[in-house]
C-alpha atoms as a PDB file:
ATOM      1  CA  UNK A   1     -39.755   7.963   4.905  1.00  0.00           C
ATOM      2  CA  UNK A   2     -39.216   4.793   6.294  1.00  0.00           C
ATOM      3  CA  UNK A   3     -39.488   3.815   9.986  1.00  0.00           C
ATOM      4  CA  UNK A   4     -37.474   1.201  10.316  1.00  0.00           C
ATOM      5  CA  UNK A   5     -34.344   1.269  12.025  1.00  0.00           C
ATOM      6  CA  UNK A   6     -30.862   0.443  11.477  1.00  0.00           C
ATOM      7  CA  UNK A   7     -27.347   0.492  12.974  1.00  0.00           C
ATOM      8  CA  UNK A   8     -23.833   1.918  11.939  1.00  0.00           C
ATOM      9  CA  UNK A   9     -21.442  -0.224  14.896  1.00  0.00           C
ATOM     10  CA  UNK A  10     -23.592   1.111  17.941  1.00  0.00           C
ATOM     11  CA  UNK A  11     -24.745   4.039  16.366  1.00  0.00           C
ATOM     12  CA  UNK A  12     -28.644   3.840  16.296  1.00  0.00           C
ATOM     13  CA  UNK A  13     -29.728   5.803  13.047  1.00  0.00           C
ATOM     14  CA  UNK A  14     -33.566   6.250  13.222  1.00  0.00           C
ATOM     15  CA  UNK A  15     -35.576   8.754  10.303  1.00  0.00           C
ATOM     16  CA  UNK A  16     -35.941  11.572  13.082  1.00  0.00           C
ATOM     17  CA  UNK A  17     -32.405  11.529  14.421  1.00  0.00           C
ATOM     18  CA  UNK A  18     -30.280  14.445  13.828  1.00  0.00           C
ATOM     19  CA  UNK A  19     -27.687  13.364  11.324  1.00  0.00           C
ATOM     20  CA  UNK A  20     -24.715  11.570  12.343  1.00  0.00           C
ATOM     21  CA  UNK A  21     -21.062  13.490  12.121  1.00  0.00           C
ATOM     22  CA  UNK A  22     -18.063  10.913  10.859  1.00  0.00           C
ATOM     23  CA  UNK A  23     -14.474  12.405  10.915  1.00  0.00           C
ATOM     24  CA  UNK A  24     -12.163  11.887   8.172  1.00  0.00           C
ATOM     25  CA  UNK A  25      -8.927  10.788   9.045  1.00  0.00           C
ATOM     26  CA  UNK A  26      -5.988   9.435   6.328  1.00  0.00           C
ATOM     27  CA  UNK A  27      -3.005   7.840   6.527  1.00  0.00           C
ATOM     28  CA  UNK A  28      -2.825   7.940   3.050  1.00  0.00           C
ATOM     29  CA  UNK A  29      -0.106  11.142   1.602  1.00  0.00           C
ATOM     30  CA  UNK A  30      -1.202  10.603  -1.948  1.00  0.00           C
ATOM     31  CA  UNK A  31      -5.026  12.086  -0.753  1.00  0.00           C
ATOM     32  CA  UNK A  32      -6.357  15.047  -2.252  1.00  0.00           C
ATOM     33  CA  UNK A  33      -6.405  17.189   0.480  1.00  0.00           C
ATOM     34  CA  UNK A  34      -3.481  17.107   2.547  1.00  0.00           C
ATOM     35  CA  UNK A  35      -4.994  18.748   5.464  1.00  0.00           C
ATOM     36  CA  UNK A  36      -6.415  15.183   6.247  1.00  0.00           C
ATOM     37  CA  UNK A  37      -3.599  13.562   6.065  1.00  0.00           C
ATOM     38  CA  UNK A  38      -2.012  11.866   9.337  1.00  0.00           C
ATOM     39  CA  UNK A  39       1.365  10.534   8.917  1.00  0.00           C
ATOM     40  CA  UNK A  40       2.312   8.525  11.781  1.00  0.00           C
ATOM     41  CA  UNK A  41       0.601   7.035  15.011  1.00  0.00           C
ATOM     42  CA  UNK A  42       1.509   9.834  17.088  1.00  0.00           C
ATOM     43  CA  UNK A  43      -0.101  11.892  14.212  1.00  0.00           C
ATOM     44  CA  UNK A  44      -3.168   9.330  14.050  1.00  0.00           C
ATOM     45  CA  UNK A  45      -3.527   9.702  18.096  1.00  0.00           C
ATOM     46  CA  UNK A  46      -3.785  13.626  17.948  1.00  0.00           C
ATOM     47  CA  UNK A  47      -6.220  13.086  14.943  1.00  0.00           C
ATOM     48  CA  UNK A  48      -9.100  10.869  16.803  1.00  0.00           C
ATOM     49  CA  UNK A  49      -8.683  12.791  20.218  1.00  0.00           C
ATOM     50  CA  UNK A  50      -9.197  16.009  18.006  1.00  0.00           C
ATOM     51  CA  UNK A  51     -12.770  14.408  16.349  1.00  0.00           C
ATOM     52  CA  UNK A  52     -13.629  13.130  19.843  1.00  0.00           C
ATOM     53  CA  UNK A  53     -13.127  16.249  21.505  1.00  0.00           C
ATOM     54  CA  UNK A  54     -14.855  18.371  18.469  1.00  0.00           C
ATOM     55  CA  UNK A  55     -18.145  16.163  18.515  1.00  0.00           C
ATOM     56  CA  UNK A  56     -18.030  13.306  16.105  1.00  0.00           C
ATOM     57  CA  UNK A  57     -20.153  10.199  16.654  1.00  0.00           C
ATOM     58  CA  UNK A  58     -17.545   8.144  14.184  1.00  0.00           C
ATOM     59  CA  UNK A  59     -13.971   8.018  13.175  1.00  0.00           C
ATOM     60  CA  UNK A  60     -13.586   6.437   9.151  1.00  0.00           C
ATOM     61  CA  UNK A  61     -10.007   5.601   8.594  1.00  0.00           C
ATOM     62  CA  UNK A  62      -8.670   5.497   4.743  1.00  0.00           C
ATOM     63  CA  UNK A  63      -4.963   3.865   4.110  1.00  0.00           C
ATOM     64  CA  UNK A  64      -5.142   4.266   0.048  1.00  0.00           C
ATOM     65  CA  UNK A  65      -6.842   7.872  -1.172  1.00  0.00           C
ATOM     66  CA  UNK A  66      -9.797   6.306  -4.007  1.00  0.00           C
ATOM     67  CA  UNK A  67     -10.204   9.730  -6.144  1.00  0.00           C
ATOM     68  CA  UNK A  68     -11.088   8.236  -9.152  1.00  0.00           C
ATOM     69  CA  UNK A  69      -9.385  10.790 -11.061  1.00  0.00           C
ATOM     70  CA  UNK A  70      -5.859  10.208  -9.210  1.00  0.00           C
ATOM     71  CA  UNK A  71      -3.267   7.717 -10.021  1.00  0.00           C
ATOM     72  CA  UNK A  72      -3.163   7.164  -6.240  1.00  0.00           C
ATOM     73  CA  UNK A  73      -2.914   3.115  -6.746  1.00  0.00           C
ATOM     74  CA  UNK A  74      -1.226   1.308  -3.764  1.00  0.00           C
ATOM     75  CA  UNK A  75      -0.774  -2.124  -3.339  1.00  0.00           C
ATOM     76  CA  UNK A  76      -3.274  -4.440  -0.844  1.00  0.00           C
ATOM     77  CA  UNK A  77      -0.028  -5.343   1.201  1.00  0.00           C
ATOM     78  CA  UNK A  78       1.039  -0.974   1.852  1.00  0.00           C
ATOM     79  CA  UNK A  79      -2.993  -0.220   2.366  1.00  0.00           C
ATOM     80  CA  UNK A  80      -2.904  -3.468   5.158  1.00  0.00           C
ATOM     81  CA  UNK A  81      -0.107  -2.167   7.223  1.00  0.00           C
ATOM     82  CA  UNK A  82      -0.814   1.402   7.166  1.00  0.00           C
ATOM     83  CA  UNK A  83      -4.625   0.585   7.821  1.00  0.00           C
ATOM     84  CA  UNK A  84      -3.903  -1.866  10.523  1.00  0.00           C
ATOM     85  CA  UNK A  85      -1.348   0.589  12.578  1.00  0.00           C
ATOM     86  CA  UNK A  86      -3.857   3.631  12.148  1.00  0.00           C
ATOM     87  CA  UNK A  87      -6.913   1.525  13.655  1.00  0.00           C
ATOM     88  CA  UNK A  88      -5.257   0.522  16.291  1.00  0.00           C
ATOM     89  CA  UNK A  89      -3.307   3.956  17.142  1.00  0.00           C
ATOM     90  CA  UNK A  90      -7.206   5.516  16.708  1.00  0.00           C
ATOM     91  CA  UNK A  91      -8.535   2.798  19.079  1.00  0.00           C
ATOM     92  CA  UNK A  92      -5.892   3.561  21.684  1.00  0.00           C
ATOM     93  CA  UNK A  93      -6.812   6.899  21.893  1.00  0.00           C
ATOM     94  CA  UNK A  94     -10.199   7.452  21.809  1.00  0.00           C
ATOM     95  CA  UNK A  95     -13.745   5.631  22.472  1.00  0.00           C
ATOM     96  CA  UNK A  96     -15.419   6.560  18.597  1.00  0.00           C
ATOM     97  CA  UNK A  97     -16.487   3.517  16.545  1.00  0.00           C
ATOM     98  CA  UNK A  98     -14.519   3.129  13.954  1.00  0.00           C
ATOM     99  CA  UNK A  99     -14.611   2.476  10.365  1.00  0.00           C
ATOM    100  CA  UNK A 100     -12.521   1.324   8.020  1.00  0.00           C
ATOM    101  CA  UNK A 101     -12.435   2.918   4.469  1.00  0.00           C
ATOM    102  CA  UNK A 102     -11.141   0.130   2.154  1.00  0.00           C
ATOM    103  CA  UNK A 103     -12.139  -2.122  -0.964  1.00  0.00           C
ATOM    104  CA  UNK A 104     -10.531  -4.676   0.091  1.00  0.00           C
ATOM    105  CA  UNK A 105     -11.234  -7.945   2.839  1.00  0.00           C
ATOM    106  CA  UNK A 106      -7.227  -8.216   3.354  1.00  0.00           C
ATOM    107  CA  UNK A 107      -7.369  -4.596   4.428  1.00  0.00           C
ATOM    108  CA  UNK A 108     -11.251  -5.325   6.292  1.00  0.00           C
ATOM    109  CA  UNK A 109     -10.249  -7.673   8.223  1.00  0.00           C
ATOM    110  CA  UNK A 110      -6.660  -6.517  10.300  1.00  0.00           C
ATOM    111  CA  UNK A 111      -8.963  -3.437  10.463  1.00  0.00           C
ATOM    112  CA  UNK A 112     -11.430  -5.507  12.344  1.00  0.00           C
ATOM    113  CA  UNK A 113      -8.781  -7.363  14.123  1.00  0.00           C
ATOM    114  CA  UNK A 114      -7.496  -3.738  15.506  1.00  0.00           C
ATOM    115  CA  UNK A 115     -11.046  -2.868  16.669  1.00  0.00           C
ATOM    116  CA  UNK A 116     -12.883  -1.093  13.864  1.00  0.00           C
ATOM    117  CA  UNK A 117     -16.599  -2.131  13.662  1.00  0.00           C
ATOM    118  CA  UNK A 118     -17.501  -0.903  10.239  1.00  0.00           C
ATOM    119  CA  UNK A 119     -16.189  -1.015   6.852  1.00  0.00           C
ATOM    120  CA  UNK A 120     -16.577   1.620   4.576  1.00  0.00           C
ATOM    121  CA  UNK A 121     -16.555  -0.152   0.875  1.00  0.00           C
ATOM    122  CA  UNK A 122     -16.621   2.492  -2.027  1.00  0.00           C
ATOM    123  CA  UNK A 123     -16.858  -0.260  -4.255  1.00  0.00           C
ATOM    124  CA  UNK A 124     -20.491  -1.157  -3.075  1.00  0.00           C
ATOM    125  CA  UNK A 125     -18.909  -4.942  -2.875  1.00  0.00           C
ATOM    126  CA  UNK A 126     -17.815  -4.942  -6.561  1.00  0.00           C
ATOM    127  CA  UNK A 127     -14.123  -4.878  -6.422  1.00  0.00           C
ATOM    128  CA  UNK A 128     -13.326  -7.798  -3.998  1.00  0.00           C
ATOM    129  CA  UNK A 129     -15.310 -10.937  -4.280  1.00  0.00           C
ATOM    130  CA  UNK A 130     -14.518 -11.697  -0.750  1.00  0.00           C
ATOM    131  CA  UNK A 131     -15.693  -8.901   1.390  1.00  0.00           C
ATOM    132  CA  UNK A 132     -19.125  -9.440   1.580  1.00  0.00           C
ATOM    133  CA  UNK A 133     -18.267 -12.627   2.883  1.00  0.00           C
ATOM    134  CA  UNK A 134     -15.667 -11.174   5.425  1.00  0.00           C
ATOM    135  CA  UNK A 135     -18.702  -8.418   6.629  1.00  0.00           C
ATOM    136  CA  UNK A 136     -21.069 -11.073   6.763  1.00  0.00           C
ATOM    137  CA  UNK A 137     -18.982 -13.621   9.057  1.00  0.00           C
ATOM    138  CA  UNK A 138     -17.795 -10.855  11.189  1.00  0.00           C
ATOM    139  CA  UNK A 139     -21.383  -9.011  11.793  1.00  0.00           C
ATOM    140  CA  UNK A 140     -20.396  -6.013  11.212  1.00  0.00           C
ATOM    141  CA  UNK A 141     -22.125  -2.921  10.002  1.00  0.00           C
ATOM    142  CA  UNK A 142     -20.909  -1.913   6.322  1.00  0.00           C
ATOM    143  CA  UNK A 143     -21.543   1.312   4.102  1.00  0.00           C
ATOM    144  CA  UNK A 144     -22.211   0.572   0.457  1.00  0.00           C
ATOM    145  CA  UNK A 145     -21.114   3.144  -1.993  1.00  0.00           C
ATOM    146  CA  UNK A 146     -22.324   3.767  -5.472  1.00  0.00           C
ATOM    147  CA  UNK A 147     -19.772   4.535  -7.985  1.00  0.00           C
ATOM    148  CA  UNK A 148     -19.368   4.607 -12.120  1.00  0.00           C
ATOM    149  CA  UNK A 149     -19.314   1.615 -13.848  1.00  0.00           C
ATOM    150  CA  UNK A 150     -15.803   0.612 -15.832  1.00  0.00           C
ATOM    151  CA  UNK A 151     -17.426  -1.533 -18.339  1.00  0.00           C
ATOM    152  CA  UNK A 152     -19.945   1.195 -18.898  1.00  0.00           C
ATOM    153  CA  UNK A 153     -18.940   4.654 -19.509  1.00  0.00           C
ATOM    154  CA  UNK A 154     -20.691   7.310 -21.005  1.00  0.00           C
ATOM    155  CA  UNK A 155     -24.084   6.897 -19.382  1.00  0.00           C
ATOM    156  CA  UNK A 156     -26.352   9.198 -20.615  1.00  0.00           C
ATOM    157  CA  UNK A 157     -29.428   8.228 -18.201  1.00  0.00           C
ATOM    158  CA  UNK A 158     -30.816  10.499 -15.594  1.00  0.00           C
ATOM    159  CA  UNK A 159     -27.958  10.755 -12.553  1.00  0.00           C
ATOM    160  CA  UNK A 160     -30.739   9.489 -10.108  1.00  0.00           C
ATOM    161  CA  UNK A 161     -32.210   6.738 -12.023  1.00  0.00           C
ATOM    162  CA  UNK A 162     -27.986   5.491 -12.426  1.00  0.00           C
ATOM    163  CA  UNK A 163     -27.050   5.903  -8.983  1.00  0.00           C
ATOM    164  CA  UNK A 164     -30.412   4.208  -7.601  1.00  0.00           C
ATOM    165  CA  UNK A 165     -29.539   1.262  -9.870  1.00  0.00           C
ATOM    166  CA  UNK A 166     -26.122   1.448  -8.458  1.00  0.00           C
ATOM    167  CA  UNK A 167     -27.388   0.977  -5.397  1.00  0.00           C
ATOM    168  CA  UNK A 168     -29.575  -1.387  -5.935  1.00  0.00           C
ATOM    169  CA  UNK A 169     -27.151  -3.857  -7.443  1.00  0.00           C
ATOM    170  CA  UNK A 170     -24.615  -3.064  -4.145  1.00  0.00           C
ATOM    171  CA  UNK A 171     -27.444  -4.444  -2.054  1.00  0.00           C
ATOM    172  CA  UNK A 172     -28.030  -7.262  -4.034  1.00  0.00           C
ATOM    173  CA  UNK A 173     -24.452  -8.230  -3.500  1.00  0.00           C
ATOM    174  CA  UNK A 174     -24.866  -7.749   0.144  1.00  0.00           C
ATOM    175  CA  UNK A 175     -28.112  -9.469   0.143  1.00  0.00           C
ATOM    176  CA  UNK A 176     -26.107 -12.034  -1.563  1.00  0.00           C
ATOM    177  CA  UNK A 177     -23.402 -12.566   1.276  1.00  0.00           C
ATOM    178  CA  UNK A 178     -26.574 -12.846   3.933  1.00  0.00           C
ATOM    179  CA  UNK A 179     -25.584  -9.521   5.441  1.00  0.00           C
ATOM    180  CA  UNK A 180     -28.621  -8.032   7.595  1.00  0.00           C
ATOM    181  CA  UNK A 181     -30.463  -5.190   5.759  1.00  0.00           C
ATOM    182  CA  UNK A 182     -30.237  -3.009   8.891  1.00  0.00           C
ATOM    183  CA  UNK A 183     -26.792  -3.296   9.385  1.00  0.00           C
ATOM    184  CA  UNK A 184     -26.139  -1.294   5.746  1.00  0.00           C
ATOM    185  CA  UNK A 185     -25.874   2.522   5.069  1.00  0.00           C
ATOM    186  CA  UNK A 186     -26.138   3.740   1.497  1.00  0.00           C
ATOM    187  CA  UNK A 187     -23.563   6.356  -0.021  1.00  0.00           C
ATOM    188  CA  UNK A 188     -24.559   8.007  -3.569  1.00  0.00           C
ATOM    189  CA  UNK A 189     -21.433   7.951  -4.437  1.00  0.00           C
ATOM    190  CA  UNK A 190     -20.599  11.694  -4.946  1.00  0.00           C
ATOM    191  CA  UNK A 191     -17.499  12.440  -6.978  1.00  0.00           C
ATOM    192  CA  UNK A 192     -17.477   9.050  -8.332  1.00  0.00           C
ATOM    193  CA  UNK A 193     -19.268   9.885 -11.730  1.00  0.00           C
ATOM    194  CA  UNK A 194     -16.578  11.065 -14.312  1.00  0.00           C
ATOM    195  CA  UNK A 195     -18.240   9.901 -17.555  1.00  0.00           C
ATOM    196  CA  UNK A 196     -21.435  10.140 -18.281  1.00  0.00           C
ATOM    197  CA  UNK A 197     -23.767  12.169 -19.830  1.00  0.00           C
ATOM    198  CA  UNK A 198     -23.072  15.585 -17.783  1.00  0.00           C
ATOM    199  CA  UNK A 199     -20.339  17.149 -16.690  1.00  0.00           C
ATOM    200  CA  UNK A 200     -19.128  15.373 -13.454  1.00  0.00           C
ATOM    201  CA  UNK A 201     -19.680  18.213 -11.469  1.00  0.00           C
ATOM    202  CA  UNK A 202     -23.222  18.828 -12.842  1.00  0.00           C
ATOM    203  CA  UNK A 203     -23.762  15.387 -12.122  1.00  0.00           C
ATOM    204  CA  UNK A 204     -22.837  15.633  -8.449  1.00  0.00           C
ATOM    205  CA  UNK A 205     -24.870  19.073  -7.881  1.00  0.00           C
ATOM    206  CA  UNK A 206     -27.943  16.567  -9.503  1.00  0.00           C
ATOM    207  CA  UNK A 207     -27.111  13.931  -6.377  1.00  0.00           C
ATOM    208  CA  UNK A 208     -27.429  16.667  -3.986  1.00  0.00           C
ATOM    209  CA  UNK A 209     -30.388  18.800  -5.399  1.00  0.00           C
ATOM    210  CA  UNK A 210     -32.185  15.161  -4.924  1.00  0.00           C
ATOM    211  CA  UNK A 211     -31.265  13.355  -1.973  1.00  0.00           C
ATOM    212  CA  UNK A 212     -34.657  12.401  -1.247  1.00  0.00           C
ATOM    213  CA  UNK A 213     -34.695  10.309  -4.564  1.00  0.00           C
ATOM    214  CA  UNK A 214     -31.616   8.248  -3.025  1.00  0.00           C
ATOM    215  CA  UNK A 215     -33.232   6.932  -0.164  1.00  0.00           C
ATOM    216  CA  UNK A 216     -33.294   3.768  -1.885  1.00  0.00           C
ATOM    217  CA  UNK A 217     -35.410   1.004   0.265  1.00  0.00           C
ATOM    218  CA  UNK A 218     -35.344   3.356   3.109  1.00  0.00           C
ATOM    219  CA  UNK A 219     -31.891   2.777   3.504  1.00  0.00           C
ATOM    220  CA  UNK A 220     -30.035   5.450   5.664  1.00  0.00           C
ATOM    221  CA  UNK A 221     -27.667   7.854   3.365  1.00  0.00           C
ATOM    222  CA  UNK A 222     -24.076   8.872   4.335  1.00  0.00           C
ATOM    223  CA  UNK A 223     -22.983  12.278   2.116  1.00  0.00           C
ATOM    224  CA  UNK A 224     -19.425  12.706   1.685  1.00  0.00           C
ATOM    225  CA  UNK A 225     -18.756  15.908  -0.292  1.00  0.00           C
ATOM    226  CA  UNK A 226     -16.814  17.606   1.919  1.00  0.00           C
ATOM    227  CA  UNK A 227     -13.756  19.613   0.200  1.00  0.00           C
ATOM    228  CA  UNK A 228     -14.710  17.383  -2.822  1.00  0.00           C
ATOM    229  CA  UNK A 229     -13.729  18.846  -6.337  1.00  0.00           C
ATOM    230  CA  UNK A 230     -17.415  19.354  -7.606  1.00  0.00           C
ATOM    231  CA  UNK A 231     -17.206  22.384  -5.187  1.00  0.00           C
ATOM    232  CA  UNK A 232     -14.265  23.573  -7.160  1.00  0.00           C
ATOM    233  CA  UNK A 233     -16.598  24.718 -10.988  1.00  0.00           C
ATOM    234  CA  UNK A 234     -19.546  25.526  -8.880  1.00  0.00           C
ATOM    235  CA  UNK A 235     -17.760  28.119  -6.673  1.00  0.00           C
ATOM    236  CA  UNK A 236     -14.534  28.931  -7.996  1.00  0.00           C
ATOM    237  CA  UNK A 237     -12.382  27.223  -5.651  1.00  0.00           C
ATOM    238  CA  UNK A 238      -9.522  24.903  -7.681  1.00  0.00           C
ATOM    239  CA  UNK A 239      -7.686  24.407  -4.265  1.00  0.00           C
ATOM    240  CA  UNK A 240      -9.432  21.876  -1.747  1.00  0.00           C
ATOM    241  CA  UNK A 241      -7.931  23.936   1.369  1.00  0.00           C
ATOM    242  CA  UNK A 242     -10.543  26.985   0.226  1.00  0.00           C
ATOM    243  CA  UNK A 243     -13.235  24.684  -0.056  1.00  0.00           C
ATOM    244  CA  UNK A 244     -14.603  24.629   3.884  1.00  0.00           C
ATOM    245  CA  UNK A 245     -17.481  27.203   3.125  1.00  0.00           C
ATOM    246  CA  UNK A 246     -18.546  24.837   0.145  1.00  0.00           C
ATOM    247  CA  UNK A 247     -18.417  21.627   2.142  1.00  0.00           C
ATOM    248  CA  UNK A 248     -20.498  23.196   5.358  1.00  0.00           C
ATOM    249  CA  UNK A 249     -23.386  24.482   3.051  1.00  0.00           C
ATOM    250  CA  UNK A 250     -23.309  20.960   1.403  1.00  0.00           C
ATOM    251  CA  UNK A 251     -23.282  19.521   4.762  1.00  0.00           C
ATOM    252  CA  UNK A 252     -26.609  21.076   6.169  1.00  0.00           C
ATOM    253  CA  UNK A 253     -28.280  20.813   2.948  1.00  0.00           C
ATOM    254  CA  UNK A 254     -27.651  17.426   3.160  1.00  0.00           C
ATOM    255  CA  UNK A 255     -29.115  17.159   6.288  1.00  0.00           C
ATOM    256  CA  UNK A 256     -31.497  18.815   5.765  1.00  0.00           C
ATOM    257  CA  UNK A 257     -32.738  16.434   3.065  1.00  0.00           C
ATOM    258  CA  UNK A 258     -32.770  13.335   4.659  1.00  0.00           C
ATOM    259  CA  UNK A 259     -28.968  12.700   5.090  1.00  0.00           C
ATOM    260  CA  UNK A 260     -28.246  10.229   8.479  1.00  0.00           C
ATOM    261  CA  UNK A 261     -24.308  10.666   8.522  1.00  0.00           C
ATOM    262  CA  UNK A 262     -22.014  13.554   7.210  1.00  0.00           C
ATOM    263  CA  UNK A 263     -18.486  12.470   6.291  1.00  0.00           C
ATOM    264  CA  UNK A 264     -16.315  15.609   6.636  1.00  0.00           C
ATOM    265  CA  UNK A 265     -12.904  16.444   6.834  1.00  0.00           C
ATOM    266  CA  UNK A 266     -13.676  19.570   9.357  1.00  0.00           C
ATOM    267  CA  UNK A 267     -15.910  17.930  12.298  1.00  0.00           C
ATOM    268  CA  UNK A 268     -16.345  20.945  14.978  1.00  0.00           C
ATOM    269  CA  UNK A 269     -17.932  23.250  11.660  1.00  0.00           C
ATOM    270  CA  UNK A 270     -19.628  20.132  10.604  1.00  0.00           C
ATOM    271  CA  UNK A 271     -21.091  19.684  13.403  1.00  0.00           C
ATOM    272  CA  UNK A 272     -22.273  23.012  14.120  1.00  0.00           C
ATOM    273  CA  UNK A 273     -24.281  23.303  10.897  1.00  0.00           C
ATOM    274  CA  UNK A 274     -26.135  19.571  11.640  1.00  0.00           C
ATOM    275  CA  UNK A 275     -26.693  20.926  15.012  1.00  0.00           C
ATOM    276  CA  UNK A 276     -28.685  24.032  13.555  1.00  0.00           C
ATOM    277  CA  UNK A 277     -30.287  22.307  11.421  1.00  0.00           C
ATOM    278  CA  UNK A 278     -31.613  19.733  13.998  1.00  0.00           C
ATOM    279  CA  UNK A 279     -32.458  22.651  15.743  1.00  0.00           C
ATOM    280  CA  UNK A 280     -34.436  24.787  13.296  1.00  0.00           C
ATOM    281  CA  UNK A 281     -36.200  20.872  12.261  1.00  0.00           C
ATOM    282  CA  UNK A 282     -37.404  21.057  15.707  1.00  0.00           C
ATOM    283  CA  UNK A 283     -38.706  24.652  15.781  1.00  0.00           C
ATOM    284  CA  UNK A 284     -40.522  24.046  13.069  1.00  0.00           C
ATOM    285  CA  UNK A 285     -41.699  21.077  13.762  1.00  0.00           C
ATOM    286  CA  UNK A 286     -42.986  22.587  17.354  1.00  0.00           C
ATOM    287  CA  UNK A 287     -45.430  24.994  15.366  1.00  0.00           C
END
């Protein structure tokens, strides 16, 4: 593992630190699960204090839901304005960093403006030209997210060996735009891998089973898969809302394995299982 350190805002993520907890919060009503959903500032302002209070170290805002298998499609203009009054509704009521969960610069930067420090690209830099200019002018931290290619479905390759290139070619982008190395977390991209060679839940068990693998240039790793529809085959659970036992077991197996933030829709659970498993790390550690 590597020891070199790097930085989410002012969030310090070092190979021995307990993983990181970042609360889900959307503005968005076309997301999959609607128990995220915040509609309104006053909605917005209940949502951060609630995170705050329950133990998150971060606060990712989403204005447009990016479930690749939804027509959720909003336009840059409706993501801007919702993104721009949830920031700064978040930032008025509590003191988590905050980052903004967008493909988009538009949409970056009136996050920015409103006082996030981190932008959340699922894209990896691929679907605006202009954001990894935008992160690297503004300095700040940015988390780079693997997903399918369009131009290249049906991949039939090992889902480690195409998520690692994924990667890769994200951080060549950002390498690109002159955007420090430590200032970038790594996502694997889970439930972004429709078409390829496995089923796309089989294919997201794969990402999990091997973390480790994903570590790509010692990079930290955030793991999203809470409530996420790969849970939904594997356990028998077609509605997102039934889904919390799923996501928690994903949660501290990520952690486990090498994970440095969990991205969850349920923080005080969330945090409960890292916190055990930081825990039993340092019992056994101790012998």
């Amino acid at each position: 593992m590597s020891s070199r350190t790097f930085h989410l805002g002012p969030l310090v993520l070092a190979p021995d630190n307990p993983a990181r907890v970042m609360a889900i919060v959307n503005v968005s009503p076309e997301s999959f699960f609607a128990g995220s959903v915040a509609s309104g500032r006053d909605a917005v302002r209940r949502a951060a204090e609630e995170a705050e209070r329950d133990g998150a170290d971060v606060l990712d805002i989403g204005a447009r839901s990016t479930a690749p298998y939804k027509e959720t499609r909003v336009s840059v203009e409706v993501e801007a304005e919702r993104m721009a009054s949830a920031v700064a509704a978040a930032r008025e009521a509590c003191g988590l960093p905050i980052s903004a969960d967008t493909m988009y610069a538009a949409v970056a930067g009136v996050a920015l403006d409103a006082g996030a420090c981190i932008v959340n690209d699922v894209s990896g830099f691929e679907e605006d030209a202009a954001m990894g200019s935008l992160v690297a002018a503004r300095g700040c931290s940015v988390v780079l997210m693997a997903r399918e290619r369009s131009d290249a479905p049906g991949d039939a390759r090992p889902p480690i060996e195409i998520v690692r290139e994924r990667l890769g070619q994200a951080l060549a982008r950002a390498d690109a735009a002159g955007i420090p190395r430590e200032r970038i977390v790594l996502d694997p991209g889970i439930g972004f891998f429709r078409n390829t060679g496995l089923a796309w839940h089989a294919f997201d068990m794969e990402l999990l089973a091997h973390l480790d693998a994903l570590r790509v240039e010692g990079h930290p790793l955030l793991v999203s898969a809470s409530r996420k529809s790969f849970l939904g085959p594997v356990l028998g659970r077609t509605d997102a809302a039934d889904r919390l036992a799923g996501s928690l077991a994903a949660a501290a197996w990520a952690a486990q394995h090498g994970a440095a933030i969990i991205r969850t829709h349920d923080v005080a659970a969330t945090r409960d299982a890292v916190r055990l498993v930081a825990a039993l790390r340092e019992k056994r550690k101790a012998h």
